[in-house]
N, C-alpha and C. Protein backbone atom coordinates (compact mmCIF):
# COMPACT_ATOMS: atom_id res chain seq x y z
N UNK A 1 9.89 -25.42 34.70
CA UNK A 1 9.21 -26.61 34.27
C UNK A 1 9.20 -27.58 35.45
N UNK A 2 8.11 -28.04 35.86
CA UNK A 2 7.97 -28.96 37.19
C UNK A 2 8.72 -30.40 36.75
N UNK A 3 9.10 -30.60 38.11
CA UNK A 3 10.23 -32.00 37.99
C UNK A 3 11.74 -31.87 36.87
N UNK A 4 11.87 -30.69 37.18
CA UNK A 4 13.40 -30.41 36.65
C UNK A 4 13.58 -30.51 37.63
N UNK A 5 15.00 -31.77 37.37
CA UNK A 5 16.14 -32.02 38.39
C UNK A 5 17.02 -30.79 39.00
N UNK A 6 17.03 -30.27 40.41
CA UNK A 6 18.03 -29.49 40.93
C UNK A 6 19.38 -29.60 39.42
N UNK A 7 19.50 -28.69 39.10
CA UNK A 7 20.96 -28.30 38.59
C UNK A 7 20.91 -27.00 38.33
N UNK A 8 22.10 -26.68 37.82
CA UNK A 8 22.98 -25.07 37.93
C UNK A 8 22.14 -24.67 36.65
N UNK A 9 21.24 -23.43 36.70
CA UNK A 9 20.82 -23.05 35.61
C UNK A 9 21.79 -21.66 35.56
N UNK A 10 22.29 -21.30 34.14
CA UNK A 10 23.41 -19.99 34.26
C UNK A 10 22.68 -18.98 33.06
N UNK A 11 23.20 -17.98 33.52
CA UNK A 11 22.72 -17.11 32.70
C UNK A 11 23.76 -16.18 32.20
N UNK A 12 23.78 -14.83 32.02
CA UNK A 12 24.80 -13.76 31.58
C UNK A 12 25.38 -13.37 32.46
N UNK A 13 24.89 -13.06 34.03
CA UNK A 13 25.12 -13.08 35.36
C UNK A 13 26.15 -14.40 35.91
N UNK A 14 25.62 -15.51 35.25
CA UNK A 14 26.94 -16.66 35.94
C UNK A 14 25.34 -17.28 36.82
N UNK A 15 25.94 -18.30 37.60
CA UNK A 15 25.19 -19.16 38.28
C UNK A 15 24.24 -18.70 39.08
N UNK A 16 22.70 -19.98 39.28
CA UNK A 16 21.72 -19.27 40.12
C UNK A 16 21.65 -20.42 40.76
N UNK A 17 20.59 -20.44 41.87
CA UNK A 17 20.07 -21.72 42.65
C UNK A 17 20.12 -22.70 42.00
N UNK A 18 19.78 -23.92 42.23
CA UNK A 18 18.83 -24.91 41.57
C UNK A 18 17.53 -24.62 41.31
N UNK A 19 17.62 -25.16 39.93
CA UNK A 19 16.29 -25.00 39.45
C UNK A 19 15.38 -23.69 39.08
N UNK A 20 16.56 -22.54 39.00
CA UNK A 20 15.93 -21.27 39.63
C UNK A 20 16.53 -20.80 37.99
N UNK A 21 15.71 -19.96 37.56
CA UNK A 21 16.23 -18.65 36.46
C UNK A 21 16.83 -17.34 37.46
N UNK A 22 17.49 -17.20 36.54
CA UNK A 22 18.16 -15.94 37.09
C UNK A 22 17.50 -14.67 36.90
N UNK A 23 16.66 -14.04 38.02
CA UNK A 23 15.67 -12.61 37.49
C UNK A 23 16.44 -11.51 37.31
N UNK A 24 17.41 -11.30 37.01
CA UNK A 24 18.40 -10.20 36.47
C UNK A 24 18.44 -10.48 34.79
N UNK A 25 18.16 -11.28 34.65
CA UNK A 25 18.43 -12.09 33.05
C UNK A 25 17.08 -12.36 32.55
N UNK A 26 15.93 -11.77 32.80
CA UNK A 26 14.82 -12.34 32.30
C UNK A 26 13.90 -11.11 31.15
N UNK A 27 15.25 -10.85 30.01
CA UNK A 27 15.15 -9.72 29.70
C UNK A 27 14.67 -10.68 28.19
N UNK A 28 15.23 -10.22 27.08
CA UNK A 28 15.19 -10.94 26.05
C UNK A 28 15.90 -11.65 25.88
N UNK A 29 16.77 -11.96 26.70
CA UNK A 29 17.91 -13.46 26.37
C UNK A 29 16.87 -14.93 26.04
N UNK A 30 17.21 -15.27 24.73
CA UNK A 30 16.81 -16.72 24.34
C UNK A 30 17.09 -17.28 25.85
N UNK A 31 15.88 -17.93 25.97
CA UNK A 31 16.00 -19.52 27.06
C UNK A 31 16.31 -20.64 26.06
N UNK A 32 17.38 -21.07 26.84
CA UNK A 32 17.87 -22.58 26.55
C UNK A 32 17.45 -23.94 27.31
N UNK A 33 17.07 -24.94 26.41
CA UNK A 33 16.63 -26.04 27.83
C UNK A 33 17.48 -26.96 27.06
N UNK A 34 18.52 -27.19 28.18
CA UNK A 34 19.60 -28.50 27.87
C UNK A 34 18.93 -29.72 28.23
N UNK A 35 18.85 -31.12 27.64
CA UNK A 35 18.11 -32.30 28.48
C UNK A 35 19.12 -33.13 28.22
N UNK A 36 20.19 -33.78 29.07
CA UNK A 36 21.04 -34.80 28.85
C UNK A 36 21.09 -35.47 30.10
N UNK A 37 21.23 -36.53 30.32
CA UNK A 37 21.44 -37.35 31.21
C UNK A 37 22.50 -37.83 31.89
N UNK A 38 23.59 -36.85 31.17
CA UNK A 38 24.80 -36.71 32.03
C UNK A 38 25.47 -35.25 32.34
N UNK A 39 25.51 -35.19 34.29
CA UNK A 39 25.56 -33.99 34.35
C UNK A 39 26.60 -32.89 34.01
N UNK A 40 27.54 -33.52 33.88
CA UNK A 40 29.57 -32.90 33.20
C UNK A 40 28.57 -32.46 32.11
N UNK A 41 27.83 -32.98 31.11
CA UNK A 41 27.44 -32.83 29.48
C UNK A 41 26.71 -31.34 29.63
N UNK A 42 25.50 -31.61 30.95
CA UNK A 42 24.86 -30.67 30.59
C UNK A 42 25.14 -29.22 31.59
N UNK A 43 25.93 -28.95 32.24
CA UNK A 43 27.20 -28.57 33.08
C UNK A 43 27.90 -27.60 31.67
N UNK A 44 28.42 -28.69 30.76
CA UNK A 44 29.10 -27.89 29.48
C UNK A 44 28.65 -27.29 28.65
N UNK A 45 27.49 -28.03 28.35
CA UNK A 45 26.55 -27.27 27.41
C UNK A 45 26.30 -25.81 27.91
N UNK A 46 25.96 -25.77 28.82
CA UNK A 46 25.27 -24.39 29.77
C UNK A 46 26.51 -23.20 29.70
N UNK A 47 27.39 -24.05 29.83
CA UNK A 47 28.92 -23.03 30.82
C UNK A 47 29.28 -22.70 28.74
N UNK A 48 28.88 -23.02 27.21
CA UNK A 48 29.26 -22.56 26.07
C UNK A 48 28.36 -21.38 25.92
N UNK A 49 26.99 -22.04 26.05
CA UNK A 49 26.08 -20.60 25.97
C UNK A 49 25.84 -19.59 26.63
N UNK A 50 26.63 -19.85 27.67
CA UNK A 50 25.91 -18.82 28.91
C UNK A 50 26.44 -17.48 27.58
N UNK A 51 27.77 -17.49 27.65
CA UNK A 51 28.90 -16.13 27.37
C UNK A 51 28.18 -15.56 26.13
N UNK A 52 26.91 -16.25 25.11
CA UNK A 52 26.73 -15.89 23.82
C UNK A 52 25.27 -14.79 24.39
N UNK A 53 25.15 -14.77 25.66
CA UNK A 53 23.97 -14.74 25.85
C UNK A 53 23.02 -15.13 26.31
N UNK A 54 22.96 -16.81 26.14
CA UNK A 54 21.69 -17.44 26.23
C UNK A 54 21.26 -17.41 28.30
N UNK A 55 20.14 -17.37 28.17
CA UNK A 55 20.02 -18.38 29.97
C UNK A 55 19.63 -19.82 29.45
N UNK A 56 20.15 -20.62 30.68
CA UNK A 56 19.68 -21.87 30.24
C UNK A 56 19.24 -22.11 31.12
N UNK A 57 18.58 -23.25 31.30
CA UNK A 57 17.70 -24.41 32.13
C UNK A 57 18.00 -25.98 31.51
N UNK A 58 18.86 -27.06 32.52
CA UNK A 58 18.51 -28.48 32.20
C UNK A 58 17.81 -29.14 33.19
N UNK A 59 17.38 -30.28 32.38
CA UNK A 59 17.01 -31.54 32.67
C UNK A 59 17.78 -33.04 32.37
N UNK A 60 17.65 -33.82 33.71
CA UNK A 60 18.42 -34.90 33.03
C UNK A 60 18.08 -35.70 32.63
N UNK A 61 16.48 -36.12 32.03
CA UNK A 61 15.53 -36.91 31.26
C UNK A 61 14.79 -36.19 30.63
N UNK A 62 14.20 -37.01 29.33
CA UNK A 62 13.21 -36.78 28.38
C UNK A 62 11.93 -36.51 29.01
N UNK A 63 11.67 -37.10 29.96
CA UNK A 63 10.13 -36.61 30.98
C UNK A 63 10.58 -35.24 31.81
N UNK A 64 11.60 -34.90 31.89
CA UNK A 64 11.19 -34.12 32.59
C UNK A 64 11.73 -32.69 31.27
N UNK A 65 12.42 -33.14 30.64
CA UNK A 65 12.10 -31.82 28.99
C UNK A 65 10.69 -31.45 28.64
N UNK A 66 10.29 -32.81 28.59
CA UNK A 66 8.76 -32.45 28.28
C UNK A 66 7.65 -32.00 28.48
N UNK A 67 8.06 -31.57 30.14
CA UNK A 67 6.69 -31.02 30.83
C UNK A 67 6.81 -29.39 31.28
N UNK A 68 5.70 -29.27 30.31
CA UNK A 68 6.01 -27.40 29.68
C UNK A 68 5.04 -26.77 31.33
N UNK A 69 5.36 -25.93 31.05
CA UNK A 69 5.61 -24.55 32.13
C UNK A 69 5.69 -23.01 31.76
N UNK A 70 4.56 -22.62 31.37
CA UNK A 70 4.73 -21.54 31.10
C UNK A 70 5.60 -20.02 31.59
N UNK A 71 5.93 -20.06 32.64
CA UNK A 71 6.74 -19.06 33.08
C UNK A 71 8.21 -19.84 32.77
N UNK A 72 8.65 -20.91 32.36
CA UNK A 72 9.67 -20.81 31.42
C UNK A 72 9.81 -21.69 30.11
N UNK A 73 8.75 -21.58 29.59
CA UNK A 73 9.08 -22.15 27.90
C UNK A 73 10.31 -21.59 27.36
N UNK A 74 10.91 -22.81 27.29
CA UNK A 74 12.46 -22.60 26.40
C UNK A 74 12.18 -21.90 25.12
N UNK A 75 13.26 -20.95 24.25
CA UNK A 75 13.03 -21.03 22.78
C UNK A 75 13.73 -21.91 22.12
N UNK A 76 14.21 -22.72 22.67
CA UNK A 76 15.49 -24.25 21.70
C UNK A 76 15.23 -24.62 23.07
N UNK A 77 15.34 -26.16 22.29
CA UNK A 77 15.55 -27.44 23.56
C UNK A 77 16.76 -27.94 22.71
N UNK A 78 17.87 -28.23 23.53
CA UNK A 78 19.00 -29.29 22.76
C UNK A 78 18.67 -30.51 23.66
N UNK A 79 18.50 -31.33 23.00
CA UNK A 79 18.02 -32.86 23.96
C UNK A 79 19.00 -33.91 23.46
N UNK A 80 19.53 -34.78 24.14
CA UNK A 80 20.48 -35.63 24.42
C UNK A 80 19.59 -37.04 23.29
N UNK A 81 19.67 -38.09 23.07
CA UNK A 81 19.33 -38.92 22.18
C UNK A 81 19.17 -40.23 23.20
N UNK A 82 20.64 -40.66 23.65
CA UNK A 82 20.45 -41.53 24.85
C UNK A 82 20.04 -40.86 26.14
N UNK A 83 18.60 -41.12 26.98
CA UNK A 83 18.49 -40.65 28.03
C UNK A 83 17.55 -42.07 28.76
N UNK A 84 17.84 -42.21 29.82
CA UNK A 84 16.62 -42.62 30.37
C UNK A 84 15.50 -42.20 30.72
N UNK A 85 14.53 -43.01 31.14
CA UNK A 85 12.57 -42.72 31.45
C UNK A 85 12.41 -42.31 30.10
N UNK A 86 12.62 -41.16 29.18
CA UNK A 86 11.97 -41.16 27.66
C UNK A 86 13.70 -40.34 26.95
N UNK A 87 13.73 -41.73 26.07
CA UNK A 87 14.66 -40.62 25.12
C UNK A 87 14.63 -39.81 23.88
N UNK A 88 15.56 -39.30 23.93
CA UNK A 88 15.38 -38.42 22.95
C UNK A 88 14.32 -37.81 22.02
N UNK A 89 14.26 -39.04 21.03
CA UNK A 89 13.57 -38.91 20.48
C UNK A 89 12.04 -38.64 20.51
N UNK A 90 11.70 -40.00 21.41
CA UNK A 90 10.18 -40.09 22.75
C UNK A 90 9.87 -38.46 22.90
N UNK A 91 10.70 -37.93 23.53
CA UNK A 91 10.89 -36.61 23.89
C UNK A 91 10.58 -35.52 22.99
N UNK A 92 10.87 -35.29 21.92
CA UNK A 92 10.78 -34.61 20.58
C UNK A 92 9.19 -34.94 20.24
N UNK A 93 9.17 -36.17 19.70
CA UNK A 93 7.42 -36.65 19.72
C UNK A 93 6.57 -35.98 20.60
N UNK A 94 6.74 -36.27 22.06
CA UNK A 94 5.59 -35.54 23.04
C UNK A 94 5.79 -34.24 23.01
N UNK A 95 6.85 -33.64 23.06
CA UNK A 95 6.96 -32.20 22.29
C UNK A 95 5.99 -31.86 21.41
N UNK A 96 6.03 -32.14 20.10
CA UNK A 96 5.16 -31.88 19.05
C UNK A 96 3.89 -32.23 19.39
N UNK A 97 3.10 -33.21 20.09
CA UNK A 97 2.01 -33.34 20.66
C UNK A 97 1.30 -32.19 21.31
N UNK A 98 2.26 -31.69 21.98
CA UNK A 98 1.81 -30.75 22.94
C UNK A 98 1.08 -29.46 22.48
N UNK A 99 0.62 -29.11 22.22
CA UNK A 99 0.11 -27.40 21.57
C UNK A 99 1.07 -26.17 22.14
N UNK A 100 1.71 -26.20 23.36
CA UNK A 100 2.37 -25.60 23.68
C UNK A 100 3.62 -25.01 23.64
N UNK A 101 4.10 -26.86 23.54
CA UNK A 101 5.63 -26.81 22.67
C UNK A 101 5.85 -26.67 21.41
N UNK A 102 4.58 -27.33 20.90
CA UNK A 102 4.87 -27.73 19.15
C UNK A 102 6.21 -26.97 18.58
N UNK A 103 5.86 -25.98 18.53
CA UNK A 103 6.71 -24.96 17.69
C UNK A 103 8.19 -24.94 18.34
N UNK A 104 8.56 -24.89 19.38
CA UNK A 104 9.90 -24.87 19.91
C UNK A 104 10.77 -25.74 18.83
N UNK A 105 11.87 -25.46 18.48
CA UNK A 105 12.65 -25.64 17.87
C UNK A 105 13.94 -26.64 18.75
N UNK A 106 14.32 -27.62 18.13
CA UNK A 106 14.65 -28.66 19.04
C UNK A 106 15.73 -29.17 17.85
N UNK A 107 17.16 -29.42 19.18
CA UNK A 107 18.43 -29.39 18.11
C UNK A 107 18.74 -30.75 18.90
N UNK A 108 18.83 -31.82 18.55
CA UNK A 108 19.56 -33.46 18.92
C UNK A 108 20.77 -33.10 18.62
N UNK A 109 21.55 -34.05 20.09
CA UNK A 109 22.55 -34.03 20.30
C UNK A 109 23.02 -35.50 21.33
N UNK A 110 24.21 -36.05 20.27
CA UNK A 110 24.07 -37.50 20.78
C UNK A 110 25.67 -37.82 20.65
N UNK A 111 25.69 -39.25 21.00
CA UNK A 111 27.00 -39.57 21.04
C UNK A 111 27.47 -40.90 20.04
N UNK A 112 25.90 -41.12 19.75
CA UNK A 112 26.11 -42.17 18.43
C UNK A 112 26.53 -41.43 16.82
N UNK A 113 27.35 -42.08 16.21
CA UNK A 113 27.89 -41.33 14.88
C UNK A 113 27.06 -42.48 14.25
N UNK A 114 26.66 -43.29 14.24
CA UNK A 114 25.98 -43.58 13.24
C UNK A 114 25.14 -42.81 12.41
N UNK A 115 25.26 -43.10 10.81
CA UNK A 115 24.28 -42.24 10.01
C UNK A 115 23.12 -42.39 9.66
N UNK A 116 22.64 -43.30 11.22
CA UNK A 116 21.70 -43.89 11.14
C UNK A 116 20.55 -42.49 11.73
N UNK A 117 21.01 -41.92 12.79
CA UNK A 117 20.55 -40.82 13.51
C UNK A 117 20.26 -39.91 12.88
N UNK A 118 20.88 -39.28 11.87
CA UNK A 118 20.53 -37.90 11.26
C UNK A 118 19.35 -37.88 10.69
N UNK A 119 18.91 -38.68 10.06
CA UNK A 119 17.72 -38.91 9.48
C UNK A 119 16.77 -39.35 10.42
N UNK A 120 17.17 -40.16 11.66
CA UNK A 120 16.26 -40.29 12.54
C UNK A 120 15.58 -38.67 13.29
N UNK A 121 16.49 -37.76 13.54
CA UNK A 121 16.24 -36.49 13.85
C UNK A 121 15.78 -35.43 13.29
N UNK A 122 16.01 -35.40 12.06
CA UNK A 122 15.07 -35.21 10.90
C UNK A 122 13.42 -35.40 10.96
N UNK A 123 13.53 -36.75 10.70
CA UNK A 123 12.48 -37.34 10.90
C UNK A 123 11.19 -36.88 12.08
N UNK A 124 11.98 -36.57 13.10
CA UNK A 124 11.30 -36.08 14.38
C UNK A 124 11.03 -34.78 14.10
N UNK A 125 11.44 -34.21 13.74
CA UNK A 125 11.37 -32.49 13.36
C UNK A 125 12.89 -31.66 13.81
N UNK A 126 13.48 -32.39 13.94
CA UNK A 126 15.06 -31.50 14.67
C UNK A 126 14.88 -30.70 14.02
N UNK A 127 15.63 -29.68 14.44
CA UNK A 127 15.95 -28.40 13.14
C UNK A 127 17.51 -28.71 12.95
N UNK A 128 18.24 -29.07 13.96
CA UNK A 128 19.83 -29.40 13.79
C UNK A 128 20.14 -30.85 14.46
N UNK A 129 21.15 -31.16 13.97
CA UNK A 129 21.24 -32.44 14.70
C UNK A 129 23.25 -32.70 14.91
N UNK A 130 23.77 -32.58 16.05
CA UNK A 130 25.24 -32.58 16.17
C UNK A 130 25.46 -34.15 17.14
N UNK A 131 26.92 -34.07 16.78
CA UNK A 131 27.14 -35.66 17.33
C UNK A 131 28.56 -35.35 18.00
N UNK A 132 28.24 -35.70 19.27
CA UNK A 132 29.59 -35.77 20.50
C UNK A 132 30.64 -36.48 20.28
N UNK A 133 31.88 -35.82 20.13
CA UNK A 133 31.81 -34.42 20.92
C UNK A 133 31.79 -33.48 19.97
N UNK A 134 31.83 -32.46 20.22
CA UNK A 134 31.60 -30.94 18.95
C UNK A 134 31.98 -29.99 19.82
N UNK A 135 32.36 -29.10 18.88
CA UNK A 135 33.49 -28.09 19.49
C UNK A 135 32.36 -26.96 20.01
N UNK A 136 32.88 -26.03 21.16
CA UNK A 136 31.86 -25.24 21.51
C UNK A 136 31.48 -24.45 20.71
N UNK A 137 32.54 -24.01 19.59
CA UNK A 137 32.32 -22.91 18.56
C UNK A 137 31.05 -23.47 18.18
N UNK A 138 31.39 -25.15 17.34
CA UNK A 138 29.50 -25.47 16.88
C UNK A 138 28.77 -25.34 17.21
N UNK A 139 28.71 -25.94 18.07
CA UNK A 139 27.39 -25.62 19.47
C UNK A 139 26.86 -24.64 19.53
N UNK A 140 27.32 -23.35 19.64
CA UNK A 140 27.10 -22.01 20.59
C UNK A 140 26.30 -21.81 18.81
N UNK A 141 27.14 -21.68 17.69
CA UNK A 141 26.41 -21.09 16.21
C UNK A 141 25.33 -21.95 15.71
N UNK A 142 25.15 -23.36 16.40
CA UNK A 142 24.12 -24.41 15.91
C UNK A 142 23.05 -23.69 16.58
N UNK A 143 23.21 -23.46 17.87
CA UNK A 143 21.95 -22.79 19.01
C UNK A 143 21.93 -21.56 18.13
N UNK A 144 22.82 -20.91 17.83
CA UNK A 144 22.35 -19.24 17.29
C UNK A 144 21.69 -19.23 15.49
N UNK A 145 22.09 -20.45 14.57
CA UNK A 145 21.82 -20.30 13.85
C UNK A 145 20.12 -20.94 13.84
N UNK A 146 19.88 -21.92 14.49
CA UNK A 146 18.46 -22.35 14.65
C UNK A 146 17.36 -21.64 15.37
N UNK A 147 17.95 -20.63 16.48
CA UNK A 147 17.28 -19.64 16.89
C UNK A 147 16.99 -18.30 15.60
N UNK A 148 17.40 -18.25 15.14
CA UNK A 148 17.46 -17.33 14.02
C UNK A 148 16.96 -17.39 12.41
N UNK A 149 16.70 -18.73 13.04
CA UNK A 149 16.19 -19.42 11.43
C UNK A 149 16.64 -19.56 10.26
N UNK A 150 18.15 -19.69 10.43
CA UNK A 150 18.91 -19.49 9.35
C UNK A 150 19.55 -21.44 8.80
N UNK A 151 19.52 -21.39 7.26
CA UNK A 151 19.80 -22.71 7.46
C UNK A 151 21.49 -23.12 7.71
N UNK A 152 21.52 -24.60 7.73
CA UNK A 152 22.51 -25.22 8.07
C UNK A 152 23.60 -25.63 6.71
């Protein structure tokens, strides 16, 4: 996806360039696109799913989640809620705009507990919505159960 920030994209293999998929891994492993705006967050996120399987790809803004790329459309975006240039949510919206993305399945992930959010993510189309911190076990079965279409 153009204007993804240099970071560690990992796969089943372990670490690749910046910005780079790993072509040993470009088999049927679900793509993951992490979007958080802090890099430890999305660093962790990556280093839970790699081991289940997944490859991932982040971004550390909502503009740059949003700008699709066909040689790597994610199948889940987990997107961060607070981000700068577009958050979260912003993000989710131009998603669904898109004809491309529409359908991608998109799990919010934030650090506000307010119960004000769940319904805000909802609202957007989340399919899941988790609140920081959460244990990797969640994480890794939130990504596997929304990839799978199974409910919550």
């Amino acid at each position: 996806m153009p204007g993804l920030s240099p970071s560690r994209v990992l796969g089943p293999g372990g670490a690749t360039g910046p910005g780079e998929l790993d072509e040993s891994s470009r088999g049927s492993e679900p793509l993951v696109l992490v979007a958080d705006d802090e890099a430890t967050v999305r660093e962790l996120i990556c280093e839970v799913l790699a081991p289940s399987g997944y490859r991932t790809l982040s971004a550390s803004n909502g503009r740059e989640a949003s700008t699709s790329r066909p040689d790597t459309t994610p199948s889940l975006i987990v997107v961060d809620v607070m981000m700068p240039a577009m958050d979260g949510y912003a993000t989710v919206a131009r998603l669904r705009d898109d004809p491309e993305t529409a359908r991608i399945p998109v799990t919010i992930i934030t650090g506000q507990a307010s119960p004000t959010y769940r319904p805000l993510s909802e609202g957007v189309g989340a399919r899941a919505h988790l609140t920081k911190p959460c244990s990797p076990v969640r994480l890794a079965d939130t990504v596997r159960r929304v990839l799978t279409g199974q409910p919550g």
